[in-house]
Protein backbone atom coordinates (compact mmCIF):
# COMPACT_ATOMS: atom_id res chain seq x y z
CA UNK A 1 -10.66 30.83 -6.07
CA UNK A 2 -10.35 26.90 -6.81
CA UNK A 3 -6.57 26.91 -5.02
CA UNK A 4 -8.15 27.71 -1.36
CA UNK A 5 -9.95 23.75 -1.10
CA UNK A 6 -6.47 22.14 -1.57
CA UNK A 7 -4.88 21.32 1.93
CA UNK A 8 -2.54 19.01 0.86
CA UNK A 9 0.20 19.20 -1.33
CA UNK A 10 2.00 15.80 -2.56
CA UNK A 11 5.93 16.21 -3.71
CA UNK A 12 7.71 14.03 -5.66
CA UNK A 13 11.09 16.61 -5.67
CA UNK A 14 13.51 15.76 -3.30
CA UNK A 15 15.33 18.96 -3.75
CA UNK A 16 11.95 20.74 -3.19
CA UNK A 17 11.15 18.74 0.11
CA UNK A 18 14.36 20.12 1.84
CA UNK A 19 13.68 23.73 0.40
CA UNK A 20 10.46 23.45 2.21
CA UNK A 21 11.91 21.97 5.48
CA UNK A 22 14.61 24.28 5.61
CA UNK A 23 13.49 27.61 4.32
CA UNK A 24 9.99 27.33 5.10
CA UNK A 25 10.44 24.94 8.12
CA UNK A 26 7.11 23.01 7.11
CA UNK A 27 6.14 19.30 8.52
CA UNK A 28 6.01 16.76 6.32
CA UNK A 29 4.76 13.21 6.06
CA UNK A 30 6.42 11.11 4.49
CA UNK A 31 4.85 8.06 2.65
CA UNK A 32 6.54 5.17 0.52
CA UNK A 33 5.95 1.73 0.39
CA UNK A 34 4.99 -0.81 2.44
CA UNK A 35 3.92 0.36 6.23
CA UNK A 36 6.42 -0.44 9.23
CA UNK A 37 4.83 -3.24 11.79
CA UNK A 38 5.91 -2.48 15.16
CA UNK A 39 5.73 0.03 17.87
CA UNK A 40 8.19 2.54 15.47
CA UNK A 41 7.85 4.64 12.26
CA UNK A 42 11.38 4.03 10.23
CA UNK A 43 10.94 6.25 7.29
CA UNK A 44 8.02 4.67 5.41
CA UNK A 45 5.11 6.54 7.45
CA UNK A 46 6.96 9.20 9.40
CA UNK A 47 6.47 12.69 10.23
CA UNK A 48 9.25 14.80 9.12
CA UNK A 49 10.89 18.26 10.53
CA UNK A 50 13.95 20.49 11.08
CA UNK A 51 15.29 19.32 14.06
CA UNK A 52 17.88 21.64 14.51
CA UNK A 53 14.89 23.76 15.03
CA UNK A 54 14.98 24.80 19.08
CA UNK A 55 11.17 24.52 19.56
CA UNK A 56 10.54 21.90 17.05
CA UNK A 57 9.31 19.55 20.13
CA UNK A 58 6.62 21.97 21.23
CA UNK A 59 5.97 22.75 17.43
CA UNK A 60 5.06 19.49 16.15
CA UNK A 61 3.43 18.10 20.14
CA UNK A 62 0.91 20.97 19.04
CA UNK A 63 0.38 19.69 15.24
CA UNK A 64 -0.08 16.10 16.41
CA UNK A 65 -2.51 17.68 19.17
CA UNK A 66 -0.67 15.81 21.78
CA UNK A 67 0.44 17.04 25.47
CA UNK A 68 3.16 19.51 25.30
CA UNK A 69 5.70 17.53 26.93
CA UNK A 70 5.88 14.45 25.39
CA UNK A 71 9.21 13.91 24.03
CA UNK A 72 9.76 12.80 20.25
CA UNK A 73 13.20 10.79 18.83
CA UNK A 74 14.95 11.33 15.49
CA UNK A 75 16.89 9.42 12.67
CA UNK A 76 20.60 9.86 11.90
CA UNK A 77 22.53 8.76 9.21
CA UNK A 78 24.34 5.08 10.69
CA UNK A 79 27.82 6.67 10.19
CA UNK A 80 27.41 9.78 11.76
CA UNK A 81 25.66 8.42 14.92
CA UNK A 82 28.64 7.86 17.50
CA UNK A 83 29.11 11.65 16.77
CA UNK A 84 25.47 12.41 18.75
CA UNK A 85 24.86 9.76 21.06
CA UNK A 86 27.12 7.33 23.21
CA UNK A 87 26.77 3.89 21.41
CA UNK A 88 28.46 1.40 24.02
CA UNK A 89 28.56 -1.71 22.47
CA UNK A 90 26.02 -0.77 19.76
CA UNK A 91 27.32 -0.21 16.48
CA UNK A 92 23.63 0.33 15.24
CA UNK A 93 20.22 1.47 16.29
CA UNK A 94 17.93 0.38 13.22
CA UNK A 95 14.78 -0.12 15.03
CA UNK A 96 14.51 2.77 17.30
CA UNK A 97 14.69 0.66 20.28
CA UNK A 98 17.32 2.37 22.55
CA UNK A 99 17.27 5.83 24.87
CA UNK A 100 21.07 6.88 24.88
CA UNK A 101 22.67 9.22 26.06
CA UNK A 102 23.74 12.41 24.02
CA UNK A 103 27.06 14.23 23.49
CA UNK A 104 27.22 17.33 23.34
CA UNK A 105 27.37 17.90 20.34
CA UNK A 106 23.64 16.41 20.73
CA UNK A 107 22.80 19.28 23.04
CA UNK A 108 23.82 21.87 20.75
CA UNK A 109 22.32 20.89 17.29
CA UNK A 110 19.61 19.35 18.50
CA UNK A 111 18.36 20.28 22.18
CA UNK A 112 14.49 19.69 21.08
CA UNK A 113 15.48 15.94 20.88
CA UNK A 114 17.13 15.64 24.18
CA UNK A 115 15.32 14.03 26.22
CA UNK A 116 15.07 15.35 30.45
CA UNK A 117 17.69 13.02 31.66
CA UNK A 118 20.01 13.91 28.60
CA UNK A 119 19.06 10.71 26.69
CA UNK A 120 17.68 10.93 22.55
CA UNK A 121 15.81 7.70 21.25
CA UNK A 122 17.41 7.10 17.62
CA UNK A 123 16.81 5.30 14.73
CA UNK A 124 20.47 4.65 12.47
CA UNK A 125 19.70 4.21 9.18
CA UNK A 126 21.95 2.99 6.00
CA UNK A 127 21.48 3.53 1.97
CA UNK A 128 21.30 -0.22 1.61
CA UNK A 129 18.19 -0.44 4.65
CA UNK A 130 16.37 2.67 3.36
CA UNK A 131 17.47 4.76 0.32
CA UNK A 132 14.88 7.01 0.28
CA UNK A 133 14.98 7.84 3.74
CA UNK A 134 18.96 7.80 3.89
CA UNK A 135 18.82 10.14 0.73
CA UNK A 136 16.57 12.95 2.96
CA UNK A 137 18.69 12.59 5.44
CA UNK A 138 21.96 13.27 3.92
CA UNK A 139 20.31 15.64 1.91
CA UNK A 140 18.75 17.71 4.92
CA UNK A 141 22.02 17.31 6.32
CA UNK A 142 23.98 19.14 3.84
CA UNK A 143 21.54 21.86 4.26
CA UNK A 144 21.64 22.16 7.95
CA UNK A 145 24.95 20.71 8.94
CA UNK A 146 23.10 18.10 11.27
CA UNK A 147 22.65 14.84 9.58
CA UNK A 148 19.91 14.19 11.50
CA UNK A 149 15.77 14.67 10.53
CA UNK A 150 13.35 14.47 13.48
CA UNK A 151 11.37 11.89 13.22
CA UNK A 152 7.37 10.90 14.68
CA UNK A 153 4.71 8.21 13.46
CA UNK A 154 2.73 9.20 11.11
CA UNK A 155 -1.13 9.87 12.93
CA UNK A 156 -2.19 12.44 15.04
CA UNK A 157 -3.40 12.10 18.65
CA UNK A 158 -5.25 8.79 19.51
CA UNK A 159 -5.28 7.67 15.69
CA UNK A 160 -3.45 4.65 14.38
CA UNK A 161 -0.84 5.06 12.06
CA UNK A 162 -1.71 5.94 8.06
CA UNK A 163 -1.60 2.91 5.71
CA UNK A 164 -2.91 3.69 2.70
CA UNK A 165 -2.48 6.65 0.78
CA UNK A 166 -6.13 7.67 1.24
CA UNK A 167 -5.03 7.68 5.18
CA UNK A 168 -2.28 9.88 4.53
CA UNK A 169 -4.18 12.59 2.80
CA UNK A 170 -7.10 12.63 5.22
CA UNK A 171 -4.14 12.97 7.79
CA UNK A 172 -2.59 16.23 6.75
CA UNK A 173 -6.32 17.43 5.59
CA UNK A 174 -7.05 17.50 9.13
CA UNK A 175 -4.18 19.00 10.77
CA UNK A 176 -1.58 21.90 9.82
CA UNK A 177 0.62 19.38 7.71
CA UNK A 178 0.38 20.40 4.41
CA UNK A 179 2.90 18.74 2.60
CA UNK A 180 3.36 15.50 1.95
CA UNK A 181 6.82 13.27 0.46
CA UNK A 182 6.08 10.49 -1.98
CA UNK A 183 9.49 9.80 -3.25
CA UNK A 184 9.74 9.81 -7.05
CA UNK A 185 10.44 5.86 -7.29
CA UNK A 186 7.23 5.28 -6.01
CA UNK A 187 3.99 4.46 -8.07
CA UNK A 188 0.80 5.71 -6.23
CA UNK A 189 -2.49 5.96 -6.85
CA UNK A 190 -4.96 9.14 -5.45
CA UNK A 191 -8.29 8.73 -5.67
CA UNK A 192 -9.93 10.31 -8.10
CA UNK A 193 -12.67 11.67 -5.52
CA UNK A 194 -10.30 13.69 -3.62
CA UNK A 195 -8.59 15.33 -6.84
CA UNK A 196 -11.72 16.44 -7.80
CA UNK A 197 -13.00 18.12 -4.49
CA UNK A 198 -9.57 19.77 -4.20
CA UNK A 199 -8.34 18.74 -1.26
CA UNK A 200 -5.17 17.30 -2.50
CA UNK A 201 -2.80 18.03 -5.65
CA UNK A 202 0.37 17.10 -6.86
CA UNK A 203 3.39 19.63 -7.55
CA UNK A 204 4.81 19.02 -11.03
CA UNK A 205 1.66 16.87 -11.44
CA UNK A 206 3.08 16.87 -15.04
CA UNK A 207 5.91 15.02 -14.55
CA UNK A 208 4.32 12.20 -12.84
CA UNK A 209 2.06 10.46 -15.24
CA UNK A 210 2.36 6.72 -12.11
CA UNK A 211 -0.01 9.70 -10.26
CA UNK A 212 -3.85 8.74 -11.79
């Protein structure tokens, strides 16, 4: 059977993407646009799962093939962030730059976030800085009640983070994450080569004639 080379399936669908991470609780990457410079992944090259998920730390630690205790941090919609974490004088976290410390409300959604010394590195994110990524989020939230998505770069253990699209597909071809969020705005192109060997293809491939 042709269907057992493909490792990779691309989704253009939001409303498939948060079937899949809520019904099937499957990892995603997540790929649009231009890649983030700096030490965090924002929502252009991010891994993506449940995390209202109780074990979704030692779950993805393992798909990453990283040590088992190594925390991870999350992104929450902007206006629903004072309702998980104590803010101070923040009224924002956009760049992912700050450990704070959780409510809890925090503990009970979320306790795979929480950090030992009851502290959760976020990322707040608005429509108008990311509306792709703000659009997931609210969607997921709806689904789950937590309007929240955990959140990790996009590379596995000692790699550097994807870039190109070709980076993202080798990515998930050699680890357990098999699905893979291009949002519908964006134009991308796979190559050809890796089409034809099967290890990638695109759900609703009919519907997205900017796939070549």
């Amino acid at each position: 059977m042709s269907g057992q080379y493909i490792t990779t399936t691309i989704h253009r669908d939001l409303d498939t993407v948060i079937d899949l991470l809520v019904d099937k609780q499957q990892i995603f990457g997540m790929f649009q646009g231009e890649s983030e410079w700096g030490p965090r992944a924002l929502g252009n090259r991010s891994i993506l799962f449940d995390p209202t998920n109780p074990d979704a730390k030692d779950i993805v630690n393992e798909v990453k093939k990283r040590e088992h205790y190594r925390p991870f941090a999350c992104t929450i919609l902007e206006e629903h962030a004072h309702e998980y974490v104590v803010l101070g004088q923040l009224k924002s976290s956009p760049y992912m730059s700050f450990a704070l410390q959780c409510t809890e409300k925090a503990l009970e959604e979320i306790p795979s976030l929480v950090h030992t010394d009851n502290t959760c590195r976020i990322q707040t994110v608005n429509r108008e800085q990311n509306k792709n990524y703000y659009d997931l989020i609210k969607a997921l939230g709806e689904r789950t009640g937590t309007p929240i998505v955990f959140n990790t770069s996009f590379n596995l253990h000692n790699e550097p983070i994807v870039e190109t699209i070709y980076d993202a597909i080798h990515t998930c071809n050699n680890s357990e994450i098999n699905q893979l969020y291009i949002p519908e705005d964006q134009e991308i192109e796979i190559p050809w080569s890796l089409i034809n060997c099967k290890t990638v293809k695109v759900d609703n491939e009919e519907t997205n004639r900017s796939i070549v």
